[in-house]
N, C-alpha and C. Protein backbone atom coordinates (compact mmCIF):
# COMPACT_ATOMS: atom_id res chain seq x y z
N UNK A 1 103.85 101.03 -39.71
CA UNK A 1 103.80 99.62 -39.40
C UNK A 1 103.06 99.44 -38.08
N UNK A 2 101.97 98.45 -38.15
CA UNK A 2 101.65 98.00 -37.09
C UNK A 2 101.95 97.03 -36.29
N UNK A 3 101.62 97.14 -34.65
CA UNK A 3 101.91 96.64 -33.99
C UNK A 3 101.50 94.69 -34.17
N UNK A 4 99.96 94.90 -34.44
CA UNK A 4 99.34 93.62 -34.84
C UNK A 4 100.17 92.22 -35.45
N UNK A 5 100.00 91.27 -34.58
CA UNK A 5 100.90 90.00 -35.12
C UNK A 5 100.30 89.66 -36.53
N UNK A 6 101.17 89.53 -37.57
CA UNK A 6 101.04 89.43 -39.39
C UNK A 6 100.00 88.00 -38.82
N UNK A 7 100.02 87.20 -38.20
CA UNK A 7 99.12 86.19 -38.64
C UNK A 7 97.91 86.30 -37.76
N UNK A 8 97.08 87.41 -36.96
CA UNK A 8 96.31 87.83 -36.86
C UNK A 8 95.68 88.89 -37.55
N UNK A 9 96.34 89.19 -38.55
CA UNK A 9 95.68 90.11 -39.82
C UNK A 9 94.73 89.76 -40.50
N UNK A 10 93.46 90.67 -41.23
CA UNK A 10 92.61 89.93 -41.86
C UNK A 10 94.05 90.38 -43.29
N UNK A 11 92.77 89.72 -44.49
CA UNK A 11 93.76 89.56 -45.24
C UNK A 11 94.04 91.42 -46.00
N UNK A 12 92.93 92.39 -45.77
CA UNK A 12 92.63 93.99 -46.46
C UNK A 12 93.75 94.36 -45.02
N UNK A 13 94.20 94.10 -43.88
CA UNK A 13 94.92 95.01 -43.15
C UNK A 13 96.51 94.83 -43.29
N UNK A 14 96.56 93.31 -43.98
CA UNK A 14 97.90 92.51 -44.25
C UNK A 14 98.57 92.92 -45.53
N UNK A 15 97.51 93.27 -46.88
CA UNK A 15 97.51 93.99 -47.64
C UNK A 15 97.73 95.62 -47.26
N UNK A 16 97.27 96.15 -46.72
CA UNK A 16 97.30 98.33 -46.49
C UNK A 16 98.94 97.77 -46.10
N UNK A 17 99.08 96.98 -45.12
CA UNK A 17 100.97 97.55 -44.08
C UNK A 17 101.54 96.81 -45.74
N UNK A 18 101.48 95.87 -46.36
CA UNK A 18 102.51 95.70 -46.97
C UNK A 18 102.32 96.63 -48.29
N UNK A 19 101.27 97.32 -48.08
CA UNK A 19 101.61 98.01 -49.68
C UNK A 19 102.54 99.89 -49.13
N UNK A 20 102.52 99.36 -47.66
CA UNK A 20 102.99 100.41 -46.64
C UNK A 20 104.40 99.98 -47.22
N UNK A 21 104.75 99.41 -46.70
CA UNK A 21 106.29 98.28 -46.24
C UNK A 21 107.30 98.71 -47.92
N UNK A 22 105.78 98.45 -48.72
CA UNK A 22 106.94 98.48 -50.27
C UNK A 22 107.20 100.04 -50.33
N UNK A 23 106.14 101.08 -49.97
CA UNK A 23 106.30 102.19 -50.94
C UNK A 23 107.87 102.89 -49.78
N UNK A 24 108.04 102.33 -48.55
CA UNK A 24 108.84 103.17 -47.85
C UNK A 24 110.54 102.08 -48.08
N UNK A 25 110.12 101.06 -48.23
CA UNK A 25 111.64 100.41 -49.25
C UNK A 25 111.77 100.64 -50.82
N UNK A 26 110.99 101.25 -51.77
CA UNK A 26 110.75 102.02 -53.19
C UNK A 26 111.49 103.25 -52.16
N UNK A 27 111.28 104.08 -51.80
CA UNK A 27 111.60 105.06 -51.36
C UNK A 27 112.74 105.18 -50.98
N UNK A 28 113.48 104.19 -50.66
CA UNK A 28 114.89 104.20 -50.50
C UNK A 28 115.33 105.45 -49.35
N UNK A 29 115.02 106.12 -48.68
CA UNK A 29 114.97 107.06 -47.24
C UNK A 29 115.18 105.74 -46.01
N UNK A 30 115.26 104.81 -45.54
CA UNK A 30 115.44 103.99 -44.84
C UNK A 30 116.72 103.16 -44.43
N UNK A 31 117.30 103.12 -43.39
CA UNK A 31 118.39 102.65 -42.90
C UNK A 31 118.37 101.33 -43.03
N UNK A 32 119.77 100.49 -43.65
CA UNK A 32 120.08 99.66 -43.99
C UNK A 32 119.40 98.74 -43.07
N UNK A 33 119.58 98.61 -41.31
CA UNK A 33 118.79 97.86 -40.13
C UNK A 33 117.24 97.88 -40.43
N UNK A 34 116.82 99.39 -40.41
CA UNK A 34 115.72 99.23 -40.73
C UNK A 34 115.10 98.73 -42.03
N UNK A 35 115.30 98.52 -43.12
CA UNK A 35 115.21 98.11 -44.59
C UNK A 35 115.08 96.10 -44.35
N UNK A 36 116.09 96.18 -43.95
CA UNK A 36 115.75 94.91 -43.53
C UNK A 36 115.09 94.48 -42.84
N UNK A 37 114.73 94.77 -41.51
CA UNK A 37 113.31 94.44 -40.81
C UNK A 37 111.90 94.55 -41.56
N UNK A 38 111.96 95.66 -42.33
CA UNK A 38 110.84 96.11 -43.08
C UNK A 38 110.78 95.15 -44.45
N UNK A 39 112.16 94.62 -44.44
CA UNK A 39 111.92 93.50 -45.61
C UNK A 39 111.00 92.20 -45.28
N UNK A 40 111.91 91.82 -44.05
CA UNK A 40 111.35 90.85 -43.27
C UNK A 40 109.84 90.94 -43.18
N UNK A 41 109.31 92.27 -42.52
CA UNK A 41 108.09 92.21 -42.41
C UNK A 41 107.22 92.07 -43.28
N UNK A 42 107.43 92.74 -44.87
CA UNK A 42 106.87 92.52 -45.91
C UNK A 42 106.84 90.79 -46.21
N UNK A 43 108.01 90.43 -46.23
CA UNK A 43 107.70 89.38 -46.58
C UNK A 43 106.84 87.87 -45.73
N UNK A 44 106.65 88.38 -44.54
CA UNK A 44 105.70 87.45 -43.62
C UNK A 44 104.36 88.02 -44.39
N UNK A 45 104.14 89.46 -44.36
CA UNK A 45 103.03 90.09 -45.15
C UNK A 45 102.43 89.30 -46.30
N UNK A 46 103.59 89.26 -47.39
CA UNK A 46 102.82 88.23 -48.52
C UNK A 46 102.52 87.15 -47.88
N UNK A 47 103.22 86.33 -47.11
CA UNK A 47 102.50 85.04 -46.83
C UNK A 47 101.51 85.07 -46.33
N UNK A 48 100.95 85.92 -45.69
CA UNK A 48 99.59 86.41 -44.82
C UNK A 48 98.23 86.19 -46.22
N UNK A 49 99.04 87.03 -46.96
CA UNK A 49 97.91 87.47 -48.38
C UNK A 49 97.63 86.14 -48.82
N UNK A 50 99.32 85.71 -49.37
CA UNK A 50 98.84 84.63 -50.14
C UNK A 50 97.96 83.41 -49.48
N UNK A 51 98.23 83.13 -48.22
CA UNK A 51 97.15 82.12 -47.40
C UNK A 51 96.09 82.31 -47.48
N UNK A 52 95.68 83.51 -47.23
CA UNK A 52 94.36 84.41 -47.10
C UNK A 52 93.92 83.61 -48.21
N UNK A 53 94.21 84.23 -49.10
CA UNK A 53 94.02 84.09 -50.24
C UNK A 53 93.12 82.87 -50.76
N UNK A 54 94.69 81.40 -50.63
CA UNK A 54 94.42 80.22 -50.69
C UNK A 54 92.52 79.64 -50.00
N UNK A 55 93.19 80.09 -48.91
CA UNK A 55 92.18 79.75 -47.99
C UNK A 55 90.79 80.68 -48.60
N UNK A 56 90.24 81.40 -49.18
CA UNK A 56 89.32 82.23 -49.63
C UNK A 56 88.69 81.35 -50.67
N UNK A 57 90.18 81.25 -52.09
CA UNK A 57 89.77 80.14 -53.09
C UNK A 57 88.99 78.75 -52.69
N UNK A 58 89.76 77.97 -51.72
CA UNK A 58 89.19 76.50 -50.80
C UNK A 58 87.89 76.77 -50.68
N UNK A 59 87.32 78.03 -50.53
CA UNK A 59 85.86 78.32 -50.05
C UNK A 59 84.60 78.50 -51.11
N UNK A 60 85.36 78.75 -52.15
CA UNK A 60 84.69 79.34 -53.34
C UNK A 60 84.08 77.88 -54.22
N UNK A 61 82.94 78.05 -54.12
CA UNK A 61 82.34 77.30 -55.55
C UNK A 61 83.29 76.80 -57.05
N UNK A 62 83.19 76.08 -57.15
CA UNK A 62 84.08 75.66 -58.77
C UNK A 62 82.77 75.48 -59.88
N UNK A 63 82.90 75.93 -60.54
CA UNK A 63 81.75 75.73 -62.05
C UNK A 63 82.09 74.70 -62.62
N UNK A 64 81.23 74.20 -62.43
CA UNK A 64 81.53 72.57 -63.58
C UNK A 64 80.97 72.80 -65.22
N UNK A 65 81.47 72.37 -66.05
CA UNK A 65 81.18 72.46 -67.00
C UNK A 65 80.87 71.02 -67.89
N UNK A 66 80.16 71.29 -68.71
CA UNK A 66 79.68 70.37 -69.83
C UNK A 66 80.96 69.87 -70.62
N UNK A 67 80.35 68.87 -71.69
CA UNK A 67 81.71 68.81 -72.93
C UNK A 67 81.46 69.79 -73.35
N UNK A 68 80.92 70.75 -74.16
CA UNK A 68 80.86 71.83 -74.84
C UNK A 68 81.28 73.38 -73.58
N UNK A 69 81.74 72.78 -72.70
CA UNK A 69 82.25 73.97 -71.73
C UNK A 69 81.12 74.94 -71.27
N UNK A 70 80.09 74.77 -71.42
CA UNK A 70 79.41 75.21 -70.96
C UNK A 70 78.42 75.02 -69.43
N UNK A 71 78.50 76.16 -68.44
CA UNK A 71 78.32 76.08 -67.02
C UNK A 71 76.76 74.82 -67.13
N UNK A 72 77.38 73.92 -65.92
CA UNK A 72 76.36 73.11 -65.45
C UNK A 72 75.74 73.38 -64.01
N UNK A 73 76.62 74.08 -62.82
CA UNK A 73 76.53 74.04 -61.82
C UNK A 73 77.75 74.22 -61.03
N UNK A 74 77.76 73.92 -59.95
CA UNK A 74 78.53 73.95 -58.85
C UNK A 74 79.07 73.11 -58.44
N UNK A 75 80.16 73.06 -57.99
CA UNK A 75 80.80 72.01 -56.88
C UNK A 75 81.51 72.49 -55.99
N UNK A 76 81.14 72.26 -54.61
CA UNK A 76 81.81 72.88 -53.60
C UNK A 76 82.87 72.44 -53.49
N UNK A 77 83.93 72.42 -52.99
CA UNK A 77 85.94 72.77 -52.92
C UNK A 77 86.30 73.09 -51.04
N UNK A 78 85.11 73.08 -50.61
CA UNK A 78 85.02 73.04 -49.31
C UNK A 78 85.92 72.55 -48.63
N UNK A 79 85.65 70.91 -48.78
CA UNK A 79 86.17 69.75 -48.11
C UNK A 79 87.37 69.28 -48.86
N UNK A 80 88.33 70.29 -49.98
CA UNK A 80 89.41 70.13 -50.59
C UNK A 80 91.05 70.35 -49.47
């Protein structure tokens, strides 16, 4: 576990500690105090991802489509 505050994480370093966080609570070797902190921390972790995340999608192009569903273009999601 790193020192780094979870909401200064990009979203690939927020991802490595929490896929850290699960395999050593799977592992069950961890003290009840500690298990729980490490829960805790995982779970600020997903929220890190899932924002990331959000915030990644907001950025991304949307494909517009025709009536026949077929791609017309773009629409930016920017300013969503």
């Amino acid at each position: 576990m790193t020192d780094t505050p979870v909401d200064q994480m990009s979203f690939e370093q927020a991802m490595k500690e929490l896929e850290t966080v699960v395999d050593q609570l799977e592992r069950g070797d961890v003290a009840l105090d500690a298990s729980i902190t490490l829960y805790e921390r995982g779970a600020a972790l997903k929220k890190r991802c899932e924002d990331e995340l959000k915030r990644a999608e907001e950025k991304v192009a949307a494909i517009t489509l025709d009536k026949d569903g077929n791609p017309t273009g773009t629409t930016s999601v920017e300013g969503l």
